[in-house]
Every structure is written in C-alpha cells, then in structure tokens.
PDB file of N, CA and C in Angstrom:
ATOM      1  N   UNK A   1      38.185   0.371  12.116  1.00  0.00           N
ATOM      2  CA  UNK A   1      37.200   1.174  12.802  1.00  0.00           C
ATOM      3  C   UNK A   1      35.937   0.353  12.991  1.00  0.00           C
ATOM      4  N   UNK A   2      35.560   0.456  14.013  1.00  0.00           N
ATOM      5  CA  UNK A   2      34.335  -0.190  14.642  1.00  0.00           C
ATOM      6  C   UNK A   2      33.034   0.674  14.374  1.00  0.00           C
ATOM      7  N   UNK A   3      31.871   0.645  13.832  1.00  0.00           N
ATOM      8  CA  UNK A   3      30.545   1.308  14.154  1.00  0.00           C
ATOM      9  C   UNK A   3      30.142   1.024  15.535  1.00  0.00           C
ATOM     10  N   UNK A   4      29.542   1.892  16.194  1.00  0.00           N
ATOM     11  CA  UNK A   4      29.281   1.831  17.878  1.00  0.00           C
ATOM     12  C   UNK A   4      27.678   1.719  17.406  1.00  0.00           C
ATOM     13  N   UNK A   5      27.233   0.692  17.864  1.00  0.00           N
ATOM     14  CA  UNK A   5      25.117   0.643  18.066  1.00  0.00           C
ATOM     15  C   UNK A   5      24.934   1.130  19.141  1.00  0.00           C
ATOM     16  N   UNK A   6      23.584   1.418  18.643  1.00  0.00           N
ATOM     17  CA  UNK A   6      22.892   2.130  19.982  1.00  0.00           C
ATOM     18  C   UNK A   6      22.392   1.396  20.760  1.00  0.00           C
ATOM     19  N   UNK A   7      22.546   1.927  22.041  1.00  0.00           N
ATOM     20  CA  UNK A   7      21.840   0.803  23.036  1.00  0.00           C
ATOM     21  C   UNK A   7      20.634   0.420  23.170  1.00  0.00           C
ATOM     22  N   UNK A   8      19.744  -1.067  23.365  1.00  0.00           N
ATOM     23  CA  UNK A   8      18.886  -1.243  22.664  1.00  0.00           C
ATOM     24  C   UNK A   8      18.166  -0.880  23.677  1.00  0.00           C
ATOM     25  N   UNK A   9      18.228   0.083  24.700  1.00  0.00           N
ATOM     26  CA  UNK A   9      17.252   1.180  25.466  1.00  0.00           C
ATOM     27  C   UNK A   9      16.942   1.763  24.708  1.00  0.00           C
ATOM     28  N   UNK A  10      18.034   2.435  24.040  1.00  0.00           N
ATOM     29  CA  UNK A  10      17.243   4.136  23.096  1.00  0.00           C
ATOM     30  C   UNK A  10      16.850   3.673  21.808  1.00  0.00           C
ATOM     31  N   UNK A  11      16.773   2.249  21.466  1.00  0.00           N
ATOM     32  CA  UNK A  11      15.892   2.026  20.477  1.00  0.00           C
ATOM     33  C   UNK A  11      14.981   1.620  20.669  1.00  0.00           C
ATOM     34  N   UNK A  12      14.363   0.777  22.044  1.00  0.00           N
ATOM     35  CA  UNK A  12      13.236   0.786  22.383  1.00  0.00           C
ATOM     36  C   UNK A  12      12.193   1.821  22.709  1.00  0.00           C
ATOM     37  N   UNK A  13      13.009   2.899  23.385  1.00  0.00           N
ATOM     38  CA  UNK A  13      12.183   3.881  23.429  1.00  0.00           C
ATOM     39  C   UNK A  13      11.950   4.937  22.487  1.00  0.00           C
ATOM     40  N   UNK A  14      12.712   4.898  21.479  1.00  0.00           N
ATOM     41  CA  UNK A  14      12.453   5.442  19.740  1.00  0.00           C
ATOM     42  C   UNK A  14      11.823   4.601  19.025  1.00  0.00           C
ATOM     43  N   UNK A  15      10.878   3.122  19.167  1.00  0.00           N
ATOM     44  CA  UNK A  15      10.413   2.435  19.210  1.00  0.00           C
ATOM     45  C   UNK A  15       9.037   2.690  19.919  1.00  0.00           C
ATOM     46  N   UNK A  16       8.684   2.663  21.286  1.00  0.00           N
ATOM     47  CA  UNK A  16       7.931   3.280  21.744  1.00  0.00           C
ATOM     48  C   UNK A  16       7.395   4.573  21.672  1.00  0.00           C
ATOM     49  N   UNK A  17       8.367   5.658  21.384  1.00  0.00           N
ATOM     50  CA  UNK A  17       7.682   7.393  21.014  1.00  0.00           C
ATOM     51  C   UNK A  17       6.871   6.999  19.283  1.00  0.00           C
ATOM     52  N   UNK A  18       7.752   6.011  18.422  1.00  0.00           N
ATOM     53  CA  UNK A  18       7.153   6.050  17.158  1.00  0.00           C
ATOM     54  C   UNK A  18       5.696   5.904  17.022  1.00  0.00           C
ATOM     55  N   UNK A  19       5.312   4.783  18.160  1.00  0.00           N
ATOM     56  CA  UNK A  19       4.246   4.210  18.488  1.00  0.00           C
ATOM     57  C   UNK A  19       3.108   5.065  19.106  1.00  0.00           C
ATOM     58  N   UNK A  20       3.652   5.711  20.162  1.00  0.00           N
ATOM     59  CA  UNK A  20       2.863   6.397  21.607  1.00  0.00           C
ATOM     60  C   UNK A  20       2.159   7.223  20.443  1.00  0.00           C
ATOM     61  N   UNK A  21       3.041   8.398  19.767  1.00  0.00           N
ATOM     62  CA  UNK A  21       1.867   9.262  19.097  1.00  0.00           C
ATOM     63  C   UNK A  21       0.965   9.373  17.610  1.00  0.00           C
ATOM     64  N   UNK A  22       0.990   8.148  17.233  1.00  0.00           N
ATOM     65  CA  UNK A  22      -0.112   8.160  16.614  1.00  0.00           C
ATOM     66  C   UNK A  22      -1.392   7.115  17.383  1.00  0.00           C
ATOM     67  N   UNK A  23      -0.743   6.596  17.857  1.00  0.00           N
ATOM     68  CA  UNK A  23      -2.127   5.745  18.903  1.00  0.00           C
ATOM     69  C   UNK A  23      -2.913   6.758  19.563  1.00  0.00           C
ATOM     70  N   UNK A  24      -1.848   7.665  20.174  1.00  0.00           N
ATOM     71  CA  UNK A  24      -2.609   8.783  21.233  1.00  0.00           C
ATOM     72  C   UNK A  24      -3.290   9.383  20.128  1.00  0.00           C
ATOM     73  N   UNK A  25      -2.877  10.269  19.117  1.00  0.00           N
ATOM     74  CA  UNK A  25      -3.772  10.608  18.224  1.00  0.00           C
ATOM     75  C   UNK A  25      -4.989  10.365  17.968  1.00  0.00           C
ATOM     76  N   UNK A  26      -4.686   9.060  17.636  1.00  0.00           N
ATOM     77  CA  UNK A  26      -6.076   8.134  17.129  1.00  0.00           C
ATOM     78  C   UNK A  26      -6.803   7.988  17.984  1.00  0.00           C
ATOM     79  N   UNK A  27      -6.248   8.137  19.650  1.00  0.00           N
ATOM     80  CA  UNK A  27      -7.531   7.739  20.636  1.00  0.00           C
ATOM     81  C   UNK A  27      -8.012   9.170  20.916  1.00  0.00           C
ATOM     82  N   UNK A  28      -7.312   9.973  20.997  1.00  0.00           N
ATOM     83  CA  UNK A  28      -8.115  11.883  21.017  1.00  0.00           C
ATOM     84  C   UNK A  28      -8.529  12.210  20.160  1.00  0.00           C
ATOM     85  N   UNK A  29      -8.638  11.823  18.916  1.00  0.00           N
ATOM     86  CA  UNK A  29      -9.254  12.279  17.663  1.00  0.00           C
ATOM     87  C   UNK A  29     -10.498  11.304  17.680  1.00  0.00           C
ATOM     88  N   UNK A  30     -10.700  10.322  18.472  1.00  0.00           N
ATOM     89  CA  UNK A  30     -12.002   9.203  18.379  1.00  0.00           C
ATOM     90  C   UNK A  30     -13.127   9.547  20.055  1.00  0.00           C
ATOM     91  N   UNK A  31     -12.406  10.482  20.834  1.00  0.00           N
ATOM     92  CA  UNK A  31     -12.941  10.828  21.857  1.00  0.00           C
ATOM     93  C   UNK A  31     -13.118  12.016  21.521  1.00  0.00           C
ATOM     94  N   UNK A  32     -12.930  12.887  20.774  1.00  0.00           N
ATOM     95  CA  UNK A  32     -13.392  14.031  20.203  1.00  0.00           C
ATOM     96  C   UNK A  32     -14.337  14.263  19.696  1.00  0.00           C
ATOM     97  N   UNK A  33     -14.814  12.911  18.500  1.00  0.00           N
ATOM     98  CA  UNK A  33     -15.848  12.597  17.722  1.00  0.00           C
ATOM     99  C   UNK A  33     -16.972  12.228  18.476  1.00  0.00           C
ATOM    100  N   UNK A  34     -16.299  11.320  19.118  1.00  0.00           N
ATOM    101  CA  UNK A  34     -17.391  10.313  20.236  1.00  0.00           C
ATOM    102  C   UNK A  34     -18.103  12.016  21.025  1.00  0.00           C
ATOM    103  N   UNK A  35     -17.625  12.674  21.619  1.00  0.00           N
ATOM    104  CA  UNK A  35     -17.706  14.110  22.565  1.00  0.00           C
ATOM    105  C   UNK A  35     -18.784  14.594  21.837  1.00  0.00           C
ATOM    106  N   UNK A  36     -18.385  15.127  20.446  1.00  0.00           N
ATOM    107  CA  UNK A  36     -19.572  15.937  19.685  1.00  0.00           C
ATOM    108  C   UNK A  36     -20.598  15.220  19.601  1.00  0.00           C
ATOM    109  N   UNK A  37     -20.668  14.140  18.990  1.00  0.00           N
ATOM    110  CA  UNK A  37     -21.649  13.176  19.111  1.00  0.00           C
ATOM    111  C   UNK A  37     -22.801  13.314  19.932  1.00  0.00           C
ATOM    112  N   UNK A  38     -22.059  12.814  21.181  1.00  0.00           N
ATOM    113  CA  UNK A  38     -22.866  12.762  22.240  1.00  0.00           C
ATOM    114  C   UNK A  38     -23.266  13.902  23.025  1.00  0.00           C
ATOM    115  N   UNK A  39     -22.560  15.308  22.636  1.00  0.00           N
ATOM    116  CA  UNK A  39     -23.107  16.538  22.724  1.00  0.00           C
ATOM    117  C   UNK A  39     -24.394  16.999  21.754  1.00  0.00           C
ATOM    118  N   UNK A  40     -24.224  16.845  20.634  1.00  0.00           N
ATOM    119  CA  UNK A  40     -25.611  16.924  19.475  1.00  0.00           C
ATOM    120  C   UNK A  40     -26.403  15.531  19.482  1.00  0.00           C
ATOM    121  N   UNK A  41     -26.859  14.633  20.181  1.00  0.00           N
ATOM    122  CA  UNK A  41     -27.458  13.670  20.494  1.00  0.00           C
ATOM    123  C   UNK A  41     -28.203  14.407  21.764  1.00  0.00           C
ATOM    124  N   UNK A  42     -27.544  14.932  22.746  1.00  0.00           N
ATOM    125  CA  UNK A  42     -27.783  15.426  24.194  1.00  0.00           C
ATOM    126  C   UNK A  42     -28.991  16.769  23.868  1.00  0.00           C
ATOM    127  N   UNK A  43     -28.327  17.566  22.966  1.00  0.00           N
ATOM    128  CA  UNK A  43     -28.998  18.663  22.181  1.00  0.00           C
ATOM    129  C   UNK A  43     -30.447  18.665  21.647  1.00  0.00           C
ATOM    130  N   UNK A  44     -30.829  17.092  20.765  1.00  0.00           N
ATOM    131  CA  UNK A  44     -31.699  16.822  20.141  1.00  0.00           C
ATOM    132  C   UNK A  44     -32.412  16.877  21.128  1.00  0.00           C
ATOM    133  N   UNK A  45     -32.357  16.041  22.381  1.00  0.00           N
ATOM    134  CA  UNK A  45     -33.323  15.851  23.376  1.00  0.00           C
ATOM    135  C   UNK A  45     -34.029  17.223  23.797  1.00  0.00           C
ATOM    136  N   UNK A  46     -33.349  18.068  23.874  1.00  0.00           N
ATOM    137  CA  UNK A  46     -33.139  18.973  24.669  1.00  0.00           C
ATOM    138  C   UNK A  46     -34.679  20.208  23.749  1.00  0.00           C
ATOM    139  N   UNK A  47     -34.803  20.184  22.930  1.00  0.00           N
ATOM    140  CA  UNK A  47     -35.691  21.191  21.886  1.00  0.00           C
ATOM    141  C   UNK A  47     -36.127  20.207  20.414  1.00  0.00           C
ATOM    142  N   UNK A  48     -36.922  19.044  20.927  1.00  0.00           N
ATOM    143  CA  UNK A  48     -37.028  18.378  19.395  1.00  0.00           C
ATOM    144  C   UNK A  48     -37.599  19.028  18.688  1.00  0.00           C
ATOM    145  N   UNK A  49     -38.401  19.834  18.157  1.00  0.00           N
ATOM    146  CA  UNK A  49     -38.580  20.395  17.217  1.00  0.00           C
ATOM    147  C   UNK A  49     -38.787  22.013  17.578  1.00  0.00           C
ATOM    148  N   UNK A  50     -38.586  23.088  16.940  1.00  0.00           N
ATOM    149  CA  UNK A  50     -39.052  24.162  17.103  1.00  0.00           C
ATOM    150  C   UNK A  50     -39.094  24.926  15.609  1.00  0.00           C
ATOM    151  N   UNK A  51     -40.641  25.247  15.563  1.00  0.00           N
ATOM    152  CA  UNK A  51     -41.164  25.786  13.945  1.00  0.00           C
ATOM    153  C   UNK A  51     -41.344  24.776  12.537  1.00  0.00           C
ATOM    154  N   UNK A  52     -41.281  23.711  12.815  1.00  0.00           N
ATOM    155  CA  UNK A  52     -41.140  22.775  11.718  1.00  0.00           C
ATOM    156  C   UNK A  52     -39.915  22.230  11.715  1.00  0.00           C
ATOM    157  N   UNK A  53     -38.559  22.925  12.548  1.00  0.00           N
ATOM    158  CA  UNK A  53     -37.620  22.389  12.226  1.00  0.00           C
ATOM    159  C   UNK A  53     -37.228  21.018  13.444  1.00  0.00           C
ATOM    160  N   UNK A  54     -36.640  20.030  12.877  1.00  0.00           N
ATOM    161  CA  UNK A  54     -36.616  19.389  14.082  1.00  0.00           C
ATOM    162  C   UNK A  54     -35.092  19.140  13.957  1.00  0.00           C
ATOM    163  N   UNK A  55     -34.690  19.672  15.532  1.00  0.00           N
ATOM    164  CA  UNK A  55     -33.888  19.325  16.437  1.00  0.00           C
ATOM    165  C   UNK A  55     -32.622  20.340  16.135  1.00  0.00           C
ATOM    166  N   UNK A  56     -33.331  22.102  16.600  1.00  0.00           N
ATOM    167  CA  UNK A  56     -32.917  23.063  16.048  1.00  0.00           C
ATOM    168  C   UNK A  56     -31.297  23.409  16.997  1.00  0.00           C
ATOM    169  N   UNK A  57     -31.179  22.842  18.094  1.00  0.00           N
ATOM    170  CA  UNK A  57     -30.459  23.177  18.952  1.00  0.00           C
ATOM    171  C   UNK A  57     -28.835  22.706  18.389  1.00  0.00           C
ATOM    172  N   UNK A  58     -29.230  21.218  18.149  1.00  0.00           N
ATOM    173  CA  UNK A  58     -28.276  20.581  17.416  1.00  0.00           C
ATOM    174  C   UNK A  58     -28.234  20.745  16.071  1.00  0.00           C
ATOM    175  N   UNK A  59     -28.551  21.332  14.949  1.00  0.00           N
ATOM    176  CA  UNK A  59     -28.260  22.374  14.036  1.00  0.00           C
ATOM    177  C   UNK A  59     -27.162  23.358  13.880  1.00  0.00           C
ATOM    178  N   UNK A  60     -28.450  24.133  14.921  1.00  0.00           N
ATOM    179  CA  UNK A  60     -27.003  25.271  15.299  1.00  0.00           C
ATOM    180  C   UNK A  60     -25.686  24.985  15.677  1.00  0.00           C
ATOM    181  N   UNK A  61     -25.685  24.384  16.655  1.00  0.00           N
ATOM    182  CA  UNK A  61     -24.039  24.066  17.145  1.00  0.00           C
ATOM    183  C   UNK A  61     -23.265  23.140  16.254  1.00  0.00           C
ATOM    184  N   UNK A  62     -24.052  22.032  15.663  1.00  0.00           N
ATOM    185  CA  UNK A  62     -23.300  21.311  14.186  1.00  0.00           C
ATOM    186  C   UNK A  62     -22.456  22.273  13.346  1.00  0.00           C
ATOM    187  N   UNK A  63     -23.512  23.777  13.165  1.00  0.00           N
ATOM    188  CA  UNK A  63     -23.062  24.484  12.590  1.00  0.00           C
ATOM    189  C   UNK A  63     -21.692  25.644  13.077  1.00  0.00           C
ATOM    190  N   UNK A  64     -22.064  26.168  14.218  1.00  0.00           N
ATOM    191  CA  UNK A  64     -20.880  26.666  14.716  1.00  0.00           C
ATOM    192  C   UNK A  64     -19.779  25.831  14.484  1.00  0.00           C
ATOM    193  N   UNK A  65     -19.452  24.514  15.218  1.00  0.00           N
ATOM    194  CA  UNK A  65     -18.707  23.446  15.085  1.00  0.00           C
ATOM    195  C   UNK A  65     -17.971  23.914  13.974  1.00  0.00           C
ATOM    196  N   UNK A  66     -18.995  23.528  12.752  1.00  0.00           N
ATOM    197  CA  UNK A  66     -18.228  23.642  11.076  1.00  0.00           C
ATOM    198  C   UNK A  66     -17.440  25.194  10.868  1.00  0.00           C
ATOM    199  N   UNK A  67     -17.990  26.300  11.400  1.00  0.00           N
ATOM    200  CA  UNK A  67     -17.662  27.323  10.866  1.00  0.00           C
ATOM    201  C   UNK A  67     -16.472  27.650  11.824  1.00  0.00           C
ATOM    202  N   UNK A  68     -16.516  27.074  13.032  1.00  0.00           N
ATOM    203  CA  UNK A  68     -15.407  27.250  14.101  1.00  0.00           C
ATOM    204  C   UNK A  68     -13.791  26.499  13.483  1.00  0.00           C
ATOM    205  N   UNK A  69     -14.244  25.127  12.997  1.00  0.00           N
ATOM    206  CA  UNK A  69     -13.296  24.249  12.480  1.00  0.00           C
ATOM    207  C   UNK A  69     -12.630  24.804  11.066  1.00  0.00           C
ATOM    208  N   UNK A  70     -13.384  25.736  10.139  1.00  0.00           N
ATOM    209  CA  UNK A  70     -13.041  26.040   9.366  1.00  0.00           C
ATOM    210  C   UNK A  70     -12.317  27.572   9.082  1.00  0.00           C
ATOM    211  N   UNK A  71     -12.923  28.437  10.357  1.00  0.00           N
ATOM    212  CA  UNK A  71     -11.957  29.556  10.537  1.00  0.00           C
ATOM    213  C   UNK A  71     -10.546  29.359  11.010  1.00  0.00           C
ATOM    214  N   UNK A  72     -10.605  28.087  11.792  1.00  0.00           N
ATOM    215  CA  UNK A  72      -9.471  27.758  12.896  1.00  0.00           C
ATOM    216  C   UNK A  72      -8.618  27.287  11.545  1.00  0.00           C
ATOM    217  N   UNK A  73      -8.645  26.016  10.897  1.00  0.00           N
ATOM    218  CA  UNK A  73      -8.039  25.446   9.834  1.00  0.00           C
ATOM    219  C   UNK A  73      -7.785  26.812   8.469  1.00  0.00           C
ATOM    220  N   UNK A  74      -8.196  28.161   8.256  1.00  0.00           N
ATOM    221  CA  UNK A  74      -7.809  28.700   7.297  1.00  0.00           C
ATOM    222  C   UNK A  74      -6.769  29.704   8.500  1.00  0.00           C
ATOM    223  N   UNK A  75      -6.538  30.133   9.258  1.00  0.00           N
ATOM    224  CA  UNK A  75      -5.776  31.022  10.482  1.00  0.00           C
ATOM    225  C   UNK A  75      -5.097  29.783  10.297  1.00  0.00           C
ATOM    226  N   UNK A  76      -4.701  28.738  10.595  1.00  0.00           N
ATOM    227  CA  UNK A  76      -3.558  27.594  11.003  1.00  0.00           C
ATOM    228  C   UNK A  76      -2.939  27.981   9.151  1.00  0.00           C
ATOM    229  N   UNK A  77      -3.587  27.777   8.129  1.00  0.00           N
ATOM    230  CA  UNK A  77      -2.802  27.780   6.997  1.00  0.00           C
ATOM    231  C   UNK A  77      -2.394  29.394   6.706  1.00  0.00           C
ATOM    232  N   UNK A  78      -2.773  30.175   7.212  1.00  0.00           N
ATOM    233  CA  UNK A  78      -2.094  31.565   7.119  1.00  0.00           C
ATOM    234  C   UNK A  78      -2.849  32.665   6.196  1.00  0.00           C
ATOM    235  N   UNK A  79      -4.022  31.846   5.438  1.00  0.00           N
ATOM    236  CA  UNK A  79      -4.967  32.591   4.405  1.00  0.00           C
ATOM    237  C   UNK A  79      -3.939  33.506   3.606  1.00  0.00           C
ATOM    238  N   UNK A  80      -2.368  33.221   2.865  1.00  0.00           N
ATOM    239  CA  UNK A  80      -1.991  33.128   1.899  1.00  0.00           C
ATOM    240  C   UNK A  80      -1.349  34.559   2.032  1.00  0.00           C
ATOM    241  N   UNK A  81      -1.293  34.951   3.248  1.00  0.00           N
ATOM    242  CA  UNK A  81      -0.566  36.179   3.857  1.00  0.00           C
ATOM    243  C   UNK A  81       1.005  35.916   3.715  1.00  0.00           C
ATOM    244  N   UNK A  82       1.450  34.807   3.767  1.00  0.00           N
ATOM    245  CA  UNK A  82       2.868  34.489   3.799  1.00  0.00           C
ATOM    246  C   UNK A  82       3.484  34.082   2.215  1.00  0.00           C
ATOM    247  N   UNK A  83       4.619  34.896   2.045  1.00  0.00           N
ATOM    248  CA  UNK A  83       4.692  34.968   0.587  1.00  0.00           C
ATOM    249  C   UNK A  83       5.627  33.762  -0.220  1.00  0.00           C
ATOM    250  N   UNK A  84       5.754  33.409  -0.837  1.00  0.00           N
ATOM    251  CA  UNK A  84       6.341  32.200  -1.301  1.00  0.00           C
ATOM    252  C   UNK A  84       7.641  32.312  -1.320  1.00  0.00           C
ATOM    253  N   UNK A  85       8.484  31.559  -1.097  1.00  0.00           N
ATOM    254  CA  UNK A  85       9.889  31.542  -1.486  1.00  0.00           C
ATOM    255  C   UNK A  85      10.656  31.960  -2.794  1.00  0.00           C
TER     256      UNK A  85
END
C-alpha cells in the first residue's frame, strides 16, 4: 500500500490561509489602535480644557470606549449564564 500526498497546491494554500490570518489580524488590530488614537488626539484639539479639566472630550469617549469594550467582552463570555458540563 502506497500513502497518496497531497498536492503541493493544497499545501501551499494551507500554508498561505495559516499565514493570511494572523497577519490580517495583526494589521486590523494595529489600524484599530492607530483609529482610536487618532480619534482622541482629534478630540483633544477639539475642547482643550473645560473647568480645570483638560481635554474633557477625549476623556469621555476613552471612557465609553472602556465601558463599551468591557460590556461587549462580558456578553461574548456569557456572564456565567451557561451552566457547566
């Protein structure tokens, strides 16, 4: 009996998918950062100080941001509604 290989198409391109998505990852997760960034940079300009506080605009939305990222990330884990095996 012979083992049959795979053709070295479908290992190049199981080769290539291994590759494609964590690069893509890494480049949408670094244009994401880069995005906020330059959204709360854009912000600062926008109201530098109001009441003593400086650069209240970008505050706030830092803050939504956090509380948005952290409702989203406890709803993705299920907040412990799902019962164990």
């Amino acid at each position: 009996m012979t083992a049959k290989h795979p053709r070295p198409d479908y290992l190049k391109d199981r080769l290539l998918s291994a590759l494609l998505v964590p690069v893509s990852v890494v480049l949408v997760t670094a244009a994401i950062v880069i995005g906020i960034g330059e959204l709360l940079l854009a912000l600062a300009r926008v109201r530098p100080e109001l009441g003593g506080v400086k650069e209240p605009l970008s505050i706030v939305v830092a803050l939504l941001l956090a509380v948005a990222v952290l409702v989203g990330a406890s709803w993705l884990a299920g907040g412990g509604r799902r019962p164990h095996p």
